[in-house]
N, C-alpha and C. Protein backbone atom coordinates (compact mmCIF):
# COMPACT_ATOMS: atom_id res chain seq x y z
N UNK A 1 -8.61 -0.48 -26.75
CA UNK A 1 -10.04 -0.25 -26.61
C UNK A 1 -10.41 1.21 -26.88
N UNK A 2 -9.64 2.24 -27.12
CA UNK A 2 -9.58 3.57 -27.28
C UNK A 2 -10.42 4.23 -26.55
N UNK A 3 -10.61 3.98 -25.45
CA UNK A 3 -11.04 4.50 -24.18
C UNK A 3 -10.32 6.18 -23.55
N UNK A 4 -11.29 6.80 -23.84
CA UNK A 4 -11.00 8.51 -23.54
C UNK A 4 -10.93 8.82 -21.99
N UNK A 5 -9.02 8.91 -21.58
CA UNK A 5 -9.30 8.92 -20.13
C UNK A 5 -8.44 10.55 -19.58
N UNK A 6 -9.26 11.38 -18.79
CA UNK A 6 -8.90 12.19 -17.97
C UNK A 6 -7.91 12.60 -16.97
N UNK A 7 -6.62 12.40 -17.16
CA UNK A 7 -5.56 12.21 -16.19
C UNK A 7 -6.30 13.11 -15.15
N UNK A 8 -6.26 14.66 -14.92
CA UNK A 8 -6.59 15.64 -14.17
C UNK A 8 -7.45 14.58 -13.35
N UNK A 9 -9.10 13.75 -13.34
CA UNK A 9 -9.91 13.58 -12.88
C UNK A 9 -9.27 12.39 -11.92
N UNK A 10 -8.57 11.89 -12.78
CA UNK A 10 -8.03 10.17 -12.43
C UNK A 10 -7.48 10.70 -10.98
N UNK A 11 -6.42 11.61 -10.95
CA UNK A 11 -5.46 12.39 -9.84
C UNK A 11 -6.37 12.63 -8.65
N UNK A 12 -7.33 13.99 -9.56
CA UNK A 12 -8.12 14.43 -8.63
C UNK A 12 -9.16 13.09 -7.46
N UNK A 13 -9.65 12.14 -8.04
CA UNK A 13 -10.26 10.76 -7.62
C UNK A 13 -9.11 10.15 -6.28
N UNK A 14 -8.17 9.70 -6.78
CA UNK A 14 -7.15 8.95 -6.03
C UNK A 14 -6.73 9.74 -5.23
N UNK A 15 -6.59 11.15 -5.35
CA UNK A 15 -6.05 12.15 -3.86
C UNK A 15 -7.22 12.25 -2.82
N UNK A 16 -8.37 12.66 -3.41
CA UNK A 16 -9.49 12.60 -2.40
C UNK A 16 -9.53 11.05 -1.53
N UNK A 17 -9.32 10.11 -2.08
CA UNK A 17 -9.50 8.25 -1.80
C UNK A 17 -7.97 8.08 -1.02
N UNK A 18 -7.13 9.00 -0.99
CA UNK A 18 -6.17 8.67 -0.50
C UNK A 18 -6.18 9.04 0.87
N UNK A 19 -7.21 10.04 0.81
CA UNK A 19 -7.25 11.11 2.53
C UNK A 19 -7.97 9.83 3.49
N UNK A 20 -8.54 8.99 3.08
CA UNK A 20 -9.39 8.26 4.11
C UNK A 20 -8.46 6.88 4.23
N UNK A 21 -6.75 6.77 4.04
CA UNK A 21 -6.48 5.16 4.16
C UNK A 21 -5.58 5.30 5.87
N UNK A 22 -5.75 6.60 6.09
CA UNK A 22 -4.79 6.66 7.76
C UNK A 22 -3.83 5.68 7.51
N UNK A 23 -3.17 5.63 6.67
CA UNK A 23 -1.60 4.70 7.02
C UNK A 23 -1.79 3.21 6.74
N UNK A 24 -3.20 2.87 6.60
CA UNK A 24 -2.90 1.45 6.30
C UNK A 24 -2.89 1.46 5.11
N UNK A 25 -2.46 -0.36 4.55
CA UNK A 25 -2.41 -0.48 3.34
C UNK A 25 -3.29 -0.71 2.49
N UNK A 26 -3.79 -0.49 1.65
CA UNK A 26 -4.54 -0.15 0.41
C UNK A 26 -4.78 -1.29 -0.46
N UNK A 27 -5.69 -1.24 -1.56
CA UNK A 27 -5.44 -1.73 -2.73
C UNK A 27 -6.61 -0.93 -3.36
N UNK A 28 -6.04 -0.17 -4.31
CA UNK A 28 -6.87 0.57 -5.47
C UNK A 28 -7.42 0.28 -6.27
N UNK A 29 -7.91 0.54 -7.02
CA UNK A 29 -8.60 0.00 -8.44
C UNK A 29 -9.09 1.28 -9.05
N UNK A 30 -8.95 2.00 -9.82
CA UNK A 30 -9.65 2.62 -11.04
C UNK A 30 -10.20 2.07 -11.98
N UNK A 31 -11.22 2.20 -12.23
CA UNK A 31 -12.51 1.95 -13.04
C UNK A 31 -12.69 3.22 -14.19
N UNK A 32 -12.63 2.98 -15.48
CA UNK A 32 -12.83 3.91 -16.56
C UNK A 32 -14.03 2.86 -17.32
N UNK A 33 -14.84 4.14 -17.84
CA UNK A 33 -15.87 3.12 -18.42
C UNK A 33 -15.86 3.29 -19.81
N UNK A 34 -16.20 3.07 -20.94
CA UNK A 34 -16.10 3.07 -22.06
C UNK A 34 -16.29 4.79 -22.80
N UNK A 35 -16.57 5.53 -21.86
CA UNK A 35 -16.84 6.38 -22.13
C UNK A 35 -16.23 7.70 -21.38
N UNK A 36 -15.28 7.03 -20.59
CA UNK A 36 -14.09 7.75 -19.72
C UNK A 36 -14.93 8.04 -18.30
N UNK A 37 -16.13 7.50 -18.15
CA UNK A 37 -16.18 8.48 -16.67
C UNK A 37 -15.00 7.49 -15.67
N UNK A 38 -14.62 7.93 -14.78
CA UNK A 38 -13.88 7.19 -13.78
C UNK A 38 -14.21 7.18 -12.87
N UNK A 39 -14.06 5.87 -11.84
CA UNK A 39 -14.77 5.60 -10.51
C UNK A 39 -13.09 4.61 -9.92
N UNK A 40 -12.83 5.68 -8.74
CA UNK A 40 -11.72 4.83 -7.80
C UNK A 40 -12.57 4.01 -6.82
N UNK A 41 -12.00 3.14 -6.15
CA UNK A 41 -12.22 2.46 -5.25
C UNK A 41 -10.81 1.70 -4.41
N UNK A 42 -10.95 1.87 -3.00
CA UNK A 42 -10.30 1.49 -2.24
C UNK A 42 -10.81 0.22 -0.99
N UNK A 43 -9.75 -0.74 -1.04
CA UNK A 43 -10.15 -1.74 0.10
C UNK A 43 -8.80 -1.82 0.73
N UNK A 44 -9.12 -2.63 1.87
CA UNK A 44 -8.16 -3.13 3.09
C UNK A 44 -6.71 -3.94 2.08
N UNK A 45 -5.67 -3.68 2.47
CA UNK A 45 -5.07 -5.12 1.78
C UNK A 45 -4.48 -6.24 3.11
N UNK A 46 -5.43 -7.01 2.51
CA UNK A 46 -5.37 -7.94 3.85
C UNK A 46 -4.06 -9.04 3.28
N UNK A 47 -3.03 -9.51 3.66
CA UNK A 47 -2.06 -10.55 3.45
C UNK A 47 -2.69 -11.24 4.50
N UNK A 48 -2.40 -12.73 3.61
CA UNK A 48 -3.17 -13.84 4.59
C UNK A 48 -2.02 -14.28 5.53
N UNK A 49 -2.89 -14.77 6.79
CA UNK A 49 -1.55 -15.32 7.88
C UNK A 49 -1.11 -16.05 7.79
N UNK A 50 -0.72 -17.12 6.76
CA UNK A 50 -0.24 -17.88 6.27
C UNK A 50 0.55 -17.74 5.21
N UNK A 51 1.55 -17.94 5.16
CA UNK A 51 2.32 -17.78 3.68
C UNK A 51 2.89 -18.85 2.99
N UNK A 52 1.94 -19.80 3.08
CA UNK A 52 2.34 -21.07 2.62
C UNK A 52 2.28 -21.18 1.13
N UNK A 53 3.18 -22.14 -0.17
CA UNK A 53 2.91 -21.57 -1.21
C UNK A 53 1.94 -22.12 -1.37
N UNK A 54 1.52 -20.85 -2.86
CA UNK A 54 0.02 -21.11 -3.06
C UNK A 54 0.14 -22.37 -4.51
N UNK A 55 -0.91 -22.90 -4.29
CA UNK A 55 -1.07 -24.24 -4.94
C UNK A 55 -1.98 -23.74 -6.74
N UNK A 56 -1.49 -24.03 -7.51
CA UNK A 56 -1.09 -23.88 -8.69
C UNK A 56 -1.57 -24.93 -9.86
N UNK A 57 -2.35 -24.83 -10.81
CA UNK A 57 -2.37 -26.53 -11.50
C UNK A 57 -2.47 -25.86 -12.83
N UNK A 58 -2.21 -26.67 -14.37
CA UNK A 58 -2.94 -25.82 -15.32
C UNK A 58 -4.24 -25.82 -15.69
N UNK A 59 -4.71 -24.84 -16.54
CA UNK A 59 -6.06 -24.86 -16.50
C UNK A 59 -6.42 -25.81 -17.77
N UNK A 60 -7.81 -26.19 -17.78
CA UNK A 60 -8.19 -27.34 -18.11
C UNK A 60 -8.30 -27.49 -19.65
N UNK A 61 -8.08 -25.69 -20.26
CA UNK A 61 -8.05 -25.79 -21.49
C UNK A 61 -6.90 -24.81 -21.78
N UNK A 62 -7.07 -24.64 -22.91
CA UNK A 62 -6.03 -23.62 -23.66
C UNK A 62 -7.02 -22.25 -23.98
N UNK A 63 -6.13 -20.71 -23.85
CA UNK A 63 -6.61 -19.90 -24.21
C UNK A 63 -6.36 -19.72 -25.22
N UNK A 64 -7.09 -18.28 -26.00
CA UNK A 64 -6.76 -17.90 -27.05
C UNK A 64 -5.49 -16.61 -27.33
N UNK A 65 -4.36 -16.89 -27.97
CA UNK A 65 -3.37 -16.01 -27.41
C UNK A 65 -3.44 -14.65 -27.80
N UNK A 66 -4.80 -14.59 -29.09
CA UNK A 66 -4.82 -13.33 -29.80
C UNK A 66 -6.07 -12.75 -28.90
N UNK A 67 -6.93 -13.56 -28.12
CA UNK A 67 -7.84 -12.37 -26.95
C UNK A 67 -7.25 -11.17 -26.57
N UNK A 68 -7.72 -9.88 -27.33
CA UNK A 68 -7.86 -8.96 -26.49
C UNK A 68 -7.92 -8.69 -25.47
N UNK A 69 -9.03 -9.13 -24.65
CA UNK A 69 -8.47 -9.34 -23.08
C UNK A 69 -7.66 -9.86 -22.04
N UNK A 70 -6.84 -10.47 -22.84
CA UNK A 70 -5.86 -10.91 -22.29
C UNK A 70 -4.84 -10.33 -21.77
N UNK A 71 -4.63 -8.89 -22.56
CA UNK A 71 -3.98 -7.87 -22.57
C UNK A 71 -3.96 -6.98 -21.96
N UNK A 72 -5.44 -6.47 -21.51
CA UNK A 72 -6.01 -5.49 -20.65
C UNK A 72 -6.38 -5.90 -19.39
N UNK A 73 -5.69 -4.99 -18.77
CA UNK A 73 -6.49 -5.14 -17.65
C UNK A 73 -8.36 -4.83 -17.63
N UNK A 74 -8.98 -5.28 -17.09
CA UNK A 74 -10.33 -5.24 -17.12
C UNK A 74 -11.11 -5.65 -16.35
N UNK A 75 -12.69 -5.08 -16.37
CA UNK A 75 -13.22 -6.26 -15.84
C UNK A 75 -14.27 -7.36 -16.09
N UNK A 76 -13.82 -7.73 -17.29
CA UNK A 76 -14.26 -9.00 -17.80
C UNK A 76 -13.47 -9.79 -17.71
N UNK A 77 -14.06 -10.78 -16.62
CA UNK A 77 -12.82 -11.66 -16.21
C UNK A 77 -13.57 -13.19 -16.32
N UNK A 78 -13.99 -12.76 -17.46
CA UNK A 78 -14.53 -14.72 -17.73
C UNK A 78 -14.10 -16.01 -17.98
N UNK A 79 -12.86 -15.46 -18.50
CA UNK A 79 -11.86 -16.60 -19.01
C UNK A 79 -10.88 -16.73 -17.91
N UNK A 80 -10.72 -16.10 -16.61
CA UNK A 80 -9.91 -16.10 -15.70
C UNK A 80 -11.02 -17.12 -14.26
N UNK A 81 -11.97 -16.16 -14.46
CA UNK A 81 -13.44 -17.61 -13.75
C UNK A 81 -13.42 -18.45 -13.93
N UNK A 82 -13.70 -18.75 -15.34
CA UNK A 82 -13.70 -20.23 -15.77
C UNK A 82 -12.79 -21.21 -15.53
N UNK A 83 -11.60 -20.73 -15.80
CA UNK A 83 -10.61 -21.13 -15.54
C UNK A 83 -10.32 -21.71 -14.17
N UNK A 84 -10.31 -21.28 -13.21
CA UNK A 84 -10.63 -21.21 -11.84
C UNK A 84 -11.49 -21.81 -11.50
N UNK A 85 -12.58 -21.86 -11.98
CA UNK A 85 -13.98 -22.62 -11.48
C UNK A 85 -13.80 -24.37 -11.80
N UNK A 86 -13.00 -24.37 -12.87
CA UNK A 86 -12.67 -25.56 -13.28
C UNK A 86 -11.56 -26.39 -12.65
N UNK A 87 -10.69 -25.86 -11.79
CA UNK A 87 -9.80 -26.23 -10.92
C UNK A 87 -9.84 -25.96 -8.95
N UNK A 88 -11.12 -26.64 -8.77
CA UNK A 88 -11.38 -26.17 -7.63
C UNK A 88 -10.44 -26.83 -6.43
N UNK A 89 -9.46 -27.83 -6.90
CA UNK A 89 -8.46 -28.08 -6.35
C UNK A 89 -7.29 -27.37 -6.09
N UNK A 90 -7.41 -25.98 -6.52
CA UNK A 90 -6.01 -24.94 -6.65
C UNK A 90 -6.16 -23.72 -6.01
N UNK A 91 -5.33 -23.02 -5.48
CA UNK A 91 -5.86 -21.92 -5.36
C UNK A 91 -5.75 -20.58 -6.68
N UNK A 92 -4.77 -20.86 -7.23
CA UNK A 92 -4.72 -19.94 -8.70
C UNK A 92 -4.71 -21.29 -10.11
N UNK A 93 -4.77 -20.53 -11.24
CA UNK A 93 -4.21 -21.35 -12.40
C UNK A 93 -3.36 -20.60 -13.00
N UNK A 94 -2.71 -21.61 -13.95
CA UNK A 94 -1.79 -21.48 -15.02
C UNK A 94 -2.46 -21.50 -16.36
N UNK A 95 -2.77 -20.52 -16.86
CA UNK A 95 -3.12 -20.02 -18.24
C UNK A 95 -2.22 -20.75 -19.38
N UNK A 96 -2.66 -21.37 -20.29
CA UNK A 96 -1.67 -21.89 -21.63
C UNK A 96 -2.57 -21.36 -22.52
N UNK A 97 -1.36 -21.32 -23.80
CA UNK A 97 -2.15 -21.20 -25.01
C UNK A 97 -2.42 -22.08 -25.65
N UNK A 98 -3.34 -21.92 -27.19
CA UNK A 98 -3.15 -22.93 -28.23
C UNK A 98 -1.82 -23.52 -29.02
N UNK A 99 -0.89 -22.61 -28.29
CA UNK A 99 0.42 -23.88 -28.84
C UNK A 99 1.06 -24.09 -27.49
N UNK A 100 0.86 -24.64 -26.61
CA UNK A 100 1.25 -25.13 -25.64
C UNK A 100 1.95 -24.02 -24.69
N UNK A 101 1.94 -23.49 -24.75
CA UNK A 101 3.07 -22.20 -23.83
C UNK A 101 1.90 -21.60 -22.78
N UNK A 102 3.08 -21.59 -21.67
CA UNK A 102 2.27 -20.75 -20.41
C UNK A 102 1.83 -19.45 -20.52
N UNK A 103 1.09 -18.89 -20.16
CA UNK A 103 0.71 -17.54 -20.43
C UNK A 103 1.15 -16.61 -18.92
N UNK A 104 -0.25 -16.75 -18.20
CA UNK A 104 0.29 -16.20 -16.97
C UNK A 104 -0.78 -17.03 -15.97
N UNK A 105 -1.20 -16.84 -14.95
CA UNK A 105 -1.81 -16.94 -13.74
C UNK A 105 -3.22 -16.07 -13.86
N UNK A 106 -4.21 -16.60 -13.33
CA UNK A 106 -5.47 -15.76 -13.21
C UNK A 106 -5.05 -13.94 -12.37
N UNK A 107 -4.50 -14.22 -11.35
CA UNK A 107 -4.37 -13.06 -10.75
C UNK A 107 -2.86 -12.24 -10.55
N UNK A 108 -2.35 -12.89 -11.48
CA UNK A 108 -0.48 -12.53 -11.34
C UNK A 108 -0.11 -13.03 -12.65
N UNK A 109 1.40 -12.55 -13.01
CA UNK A 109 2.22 -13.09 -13.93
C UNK A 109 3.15 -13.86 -12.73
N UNK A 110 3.68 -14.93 -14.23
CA UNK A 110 4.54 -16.40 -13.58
C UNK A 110 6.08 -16.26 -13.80
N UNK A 111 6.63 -16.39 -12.71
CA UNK A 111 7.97 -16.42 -13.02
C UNK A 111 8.34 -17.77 -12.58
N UNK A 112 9.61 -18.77 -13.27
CA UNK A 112 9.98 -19.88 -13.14
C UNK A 112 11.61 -19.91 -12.85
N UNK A 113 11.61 -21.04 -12.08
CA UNK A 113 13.02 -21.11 -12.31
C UNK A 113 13.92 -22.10 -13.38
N UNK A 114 14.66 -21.58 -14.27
CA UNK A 114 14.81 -22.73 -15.62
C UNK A 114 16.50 -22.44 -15.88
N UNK A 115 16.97 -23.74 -15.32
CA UNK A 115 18.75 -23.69 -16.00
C UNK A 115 18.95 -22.33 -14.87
N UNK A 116 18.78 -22.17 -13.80
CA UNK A 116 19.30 -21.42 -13.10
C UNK A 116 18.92 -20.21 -13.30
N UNK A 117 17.69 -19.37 -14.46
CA UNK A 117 17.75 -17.97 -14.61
C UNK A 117 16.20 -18.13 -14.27
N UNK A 118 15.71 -17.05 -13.69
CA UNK A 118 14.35 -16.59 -13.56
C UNK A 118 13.72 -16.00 -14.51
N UNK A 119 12.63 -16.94 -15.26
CA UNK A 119 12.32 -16.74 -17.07
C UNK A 119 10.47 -16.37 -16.66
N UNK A 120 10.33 -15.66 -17.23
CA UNK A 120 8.48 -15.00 -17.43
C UNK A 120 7.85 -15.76 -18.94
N UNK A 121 7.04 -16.09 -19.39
CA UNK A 121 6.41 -15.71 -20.40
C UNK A 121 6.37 -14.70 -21.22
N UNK A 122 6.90 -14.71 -22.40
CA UNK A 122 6.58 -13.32 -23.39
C UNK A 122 4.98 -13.14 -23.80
N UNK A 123 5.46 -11.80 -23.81
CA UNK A 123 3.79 -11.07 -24.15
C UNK A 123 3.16 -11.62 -25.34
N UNK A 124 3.51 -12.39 -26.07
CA UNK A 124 3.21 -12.45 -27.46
C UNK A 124 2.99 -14.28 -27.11
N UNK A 125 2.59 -14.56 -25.86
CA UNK A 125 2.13 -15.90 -25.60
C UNK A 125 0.98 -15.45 -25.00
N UNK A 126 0.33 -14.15 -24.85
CA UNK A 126 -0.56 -13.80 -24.69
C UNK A 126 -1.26 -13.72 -22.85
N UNK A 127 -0.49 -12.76 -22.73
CA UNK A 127 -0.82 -12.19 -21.07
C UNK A 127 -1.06 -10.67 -21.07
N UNK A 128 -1.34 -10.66 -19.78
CA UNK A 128 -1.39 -8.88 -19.57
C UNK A 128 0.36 -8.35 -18.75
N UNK A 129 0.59 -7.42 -19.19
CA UNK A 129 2.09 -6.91 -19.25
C UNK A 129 2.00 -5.83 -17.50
N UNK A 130 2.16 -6.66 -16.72
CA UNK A 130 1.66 -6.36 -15.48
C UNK A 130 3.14 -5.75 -14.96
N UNK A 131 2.84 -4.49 -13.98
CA UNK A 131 3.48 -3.66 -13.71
C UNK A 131 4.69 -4.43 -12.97
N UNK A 132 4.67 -4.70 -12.45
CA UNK A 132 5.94 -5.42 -11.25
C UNK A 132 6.63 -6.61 -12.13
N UNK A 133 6.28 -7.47 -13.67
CA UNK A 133 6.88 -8.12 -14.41
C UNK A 133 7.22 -7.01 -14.81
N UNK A 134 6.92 -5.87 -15.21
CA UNK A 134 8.17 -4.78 -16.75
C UNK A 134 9.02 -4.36 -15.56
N UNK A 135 8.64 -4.03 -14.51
CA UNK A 135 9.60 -3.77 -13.50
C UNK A 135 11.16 -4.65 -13.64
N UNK A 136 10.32 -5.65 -13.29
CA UNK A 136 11.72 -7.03 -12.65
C UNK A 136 12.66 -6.90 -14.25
N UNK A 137 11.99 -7.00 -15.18
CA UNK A 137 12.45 -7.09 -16.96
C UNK A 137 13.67 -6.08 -16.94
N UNK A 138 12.94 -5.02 -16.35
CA UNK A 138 13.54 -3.68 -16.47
C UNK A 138 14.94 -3.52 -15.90
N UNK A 139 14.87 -4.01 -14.79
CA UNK A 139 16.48 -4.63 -13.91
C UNK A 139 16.95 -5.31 -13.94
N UNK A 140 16.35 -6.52 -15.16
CA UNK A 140 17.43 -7.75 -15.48
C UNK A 140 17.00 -9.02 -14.20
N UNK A 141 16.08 -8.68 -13.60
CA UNK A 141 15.87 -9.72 -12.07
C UNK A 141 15.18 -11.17 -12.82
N UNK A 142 14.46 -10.94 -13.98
CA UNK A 142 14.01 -11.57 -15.00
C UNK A 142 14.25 -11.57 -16.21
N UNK A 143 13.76 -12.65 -17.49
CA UNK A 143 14.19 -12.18 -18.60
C UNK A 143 12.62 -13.06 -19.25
N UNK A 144 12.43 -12.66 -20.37
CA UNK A 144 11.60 -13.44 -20.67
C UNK A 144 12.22 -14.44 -21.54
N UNK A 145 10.87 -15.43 -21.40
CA UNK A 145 11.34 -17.05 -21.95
C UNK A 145 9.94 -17.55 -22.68
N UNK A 146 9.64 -18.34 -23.39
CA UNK A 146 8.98 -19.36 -23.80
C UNK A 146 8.81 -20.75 -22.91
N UNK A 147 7.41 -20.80 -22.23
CA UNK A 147 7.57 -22.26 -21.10
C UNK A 147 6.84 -22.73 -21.52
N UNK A 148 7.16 -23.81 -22.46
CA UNK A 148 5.71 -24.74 -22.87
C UNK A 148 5.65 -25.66 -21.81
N UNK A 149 3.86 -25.75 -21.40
CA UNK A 149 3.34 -26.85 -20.46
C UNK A 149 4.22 -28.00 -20.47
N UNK A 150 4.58 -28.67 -21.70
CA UNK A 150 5.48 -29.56 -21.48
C UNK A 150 6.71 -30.35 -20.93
N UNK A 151 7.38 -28.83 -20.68
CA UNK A 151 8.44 -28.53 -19.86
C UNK A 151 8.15 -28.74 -18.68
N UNK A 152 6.77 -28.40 -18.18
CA UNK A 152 6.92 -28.34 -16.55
C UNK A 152 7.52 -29.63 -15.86
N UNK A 153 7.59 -29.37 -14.58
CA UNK A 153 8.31 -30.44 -13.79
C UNK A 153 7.47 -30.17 -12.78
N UNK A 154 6.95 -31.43 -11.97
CA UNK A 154 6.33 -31.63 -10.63
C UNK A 154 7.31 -30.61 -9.70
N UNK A 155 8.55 -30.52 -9.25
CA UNK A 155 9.11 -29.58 -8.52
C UNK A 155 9.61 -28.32 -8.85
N UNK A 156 9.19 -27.95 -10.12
CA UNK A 156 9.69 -26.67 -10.27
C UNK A 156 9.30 -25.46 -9.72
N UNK A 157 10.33 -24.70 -9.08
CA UNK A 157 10.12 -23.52 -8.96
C UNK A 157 9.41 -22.41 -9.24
N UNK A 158 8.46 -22.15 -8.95
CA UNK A 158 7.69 -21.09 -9.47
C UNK A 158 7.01 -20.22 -8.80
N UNK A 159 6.72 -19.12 -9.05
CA UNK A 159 6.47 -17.96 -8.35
C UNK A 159 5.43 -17.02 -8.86
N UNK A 160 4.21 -16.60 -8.49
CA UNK A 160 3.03 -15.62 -9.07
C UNK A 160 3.88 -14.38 -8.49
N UNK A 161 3.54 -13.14 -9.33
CA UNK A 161 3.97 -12.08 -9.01
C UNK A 161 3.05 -10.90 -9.20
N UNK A 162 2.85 -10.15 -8.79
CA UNK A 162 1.75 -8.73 -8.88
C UNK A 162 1.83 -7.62 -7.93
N UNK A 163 1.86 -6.35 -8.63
CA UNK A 163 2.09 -5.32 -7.50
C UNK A 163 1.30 -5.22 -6.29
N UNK A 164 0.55 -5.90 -6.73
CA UNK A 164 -0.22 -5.90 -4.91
C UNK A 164 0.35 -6.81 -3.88
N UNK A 165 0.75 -7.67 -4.19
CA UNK A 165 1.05 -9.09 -3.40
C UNK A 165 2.26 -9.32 -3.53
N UNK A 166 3.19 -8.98 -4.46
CA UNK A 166 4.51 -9.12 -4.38
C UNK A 166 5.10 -10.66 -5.53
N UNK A 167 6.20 -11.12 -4.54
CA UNK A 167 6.26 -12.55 -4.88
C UNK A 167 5.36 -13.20 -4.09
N UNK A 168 5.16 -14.56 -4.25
CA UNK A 168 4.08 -15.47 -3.75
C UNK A 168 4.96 -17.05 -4.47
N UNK A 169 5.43 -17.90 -3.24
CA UNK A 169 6.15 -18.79 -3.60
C UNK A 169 4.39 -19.67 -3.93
N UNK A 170 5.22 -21.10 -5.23
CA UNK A 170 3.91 -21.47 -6.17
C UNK A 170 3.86 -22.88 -5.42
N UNK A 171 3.17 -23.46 -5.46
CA UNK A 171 3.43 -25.25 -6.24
C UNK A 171 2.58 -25.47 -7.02
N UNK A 172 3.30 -26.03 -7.90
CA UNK A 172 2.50 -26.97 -9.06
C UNK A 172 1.61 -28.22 -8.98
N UNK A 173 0.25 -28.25 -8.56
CA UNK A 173 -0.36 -29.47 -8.35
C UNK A 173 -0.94 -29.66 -10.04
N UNK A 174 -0.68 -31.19 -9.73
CA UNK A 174 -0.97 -31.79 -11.57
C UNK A 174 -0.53 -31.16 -12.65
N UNK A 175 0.55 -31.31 -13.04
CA UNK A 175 1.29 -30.37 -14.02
C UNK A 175 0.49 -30.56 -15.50
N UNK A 176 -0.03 -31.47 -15.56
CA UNK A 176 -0.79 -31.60 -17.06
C UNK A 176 -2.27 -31.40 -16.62
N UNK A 177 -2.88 -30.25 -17.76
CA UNK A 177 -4.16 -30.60 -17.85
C UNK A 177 -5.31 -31.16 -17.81
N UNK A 178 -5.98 -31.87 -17.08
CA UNK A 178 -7.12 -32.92 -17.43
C UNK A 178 -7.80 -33.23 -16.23
C-alpha cells in the first residue's frame, strides 16, 4: 500500500501508551493512515473463562486469493464480517479460496494436524503472514502445507493461532460449506 510510516513517532506513541498499562495485559493496535499519521490504542486483554474449543465451520463462499487485503493487516475487514455474519453458528471461520484450499481464520492463522505433522496454509493460498505463524515456521514447530477443504475431517485437529491469544484448541462444525 506504500504507506509512509515514522518509526521515531510509532516508538515515541507506544512508550507514552505503555506508561498507563500498570502490569496488566494489553492488546495494542497501531493505526497508520494512508498518509502516515499514527494513532496507538490500547485495551484490556480479557481471556475468556472458559477455554473450551472454539467452534469453527467454513465460510459460505470462497475468497479471492489475489485480494490485497488479505495480506495486510488492516482495517477493512469486510470480507472477514461477511464471512462471519454468514455463519452465525460458529464462533470463528475458515477462509477458502477459489481453488479449494484453506486460507486462514477471520481472526488467526490455522494450524492442523495432518499424518502426524502440524501443517499451516501457505501464503500464496492467500492469508495474512501473522507474526506467531513466521514465528512457529521459524522453529520448525510448523511447516507449511496445502489443506484443501476437501481434506477436512469432522475430527480433525485444529488450532487458530495469533499473538494475542496464543493457541486456541478448534472444532470443526460442518466441514463443507453450505
Amino acid at each position: 500500500f506504500d504507506v509512509p510510516l515514522r518509526r521515531e513517532e510509532v516508538i515515541k506513541q507506544l512508550r507514552t501508551l505503555a506508561g498507563s498499562f500498570a502490569g496488566r495485559p494489553q492488546r495494542v493496535r497501531v493505526l497508520v493512515s494512508q498518509t502516515g499519521n499514527v494513532r496507538c490504542e490500547a485495551a484490556a486483554l480479557v481471556q475468556p473463562a472458559e477455554m473450551s474449543p472454539i467452534r469453527v465451520g467454513l465460510a459460505r463462499k470462497p475468497v479471492d486469493a489475489s485480494d490485497p487485503f488479505l495480506f495486510h493487516k488492516t482495517t477493512f475487514r469486510t470480507i472477514y464480517d461477511a464471512a462471519r455474519a454468514a455463519r452465525p453458528d460458529c464462533d470463528d471461520v475458515l477462509l477458502w479460496n477459489e481453488d479449494g484450499e484453506v486460507t486462514e481464520a477471520t481472526i488467526a492463522n490455522v494450524v492442523l494436524m495432518r499424518d502426524g505433522e502440524l501443517v499451516t496454509p501457505p501464503l500464496a493460498s492467500g492469508l495474512l503472514a501473522g507474526t506467531l505463524r513466521a514465528e512457529l515456521l521459524a522453529q520448525g514447530v510448523i511447516r507449511e502445507a496445502t489443506v484443501r477443504v476437501d481434506d477436512l475431517e469432522p475430527d480433525q485437529r485444529v488450532w487458530l493461532v495469533n499473538s494475542v491469544r496464543g493457541w486456541r484448541d478448534a472444532r470443526l462444525v460442518h466441514p463443507l460449506p453450505g
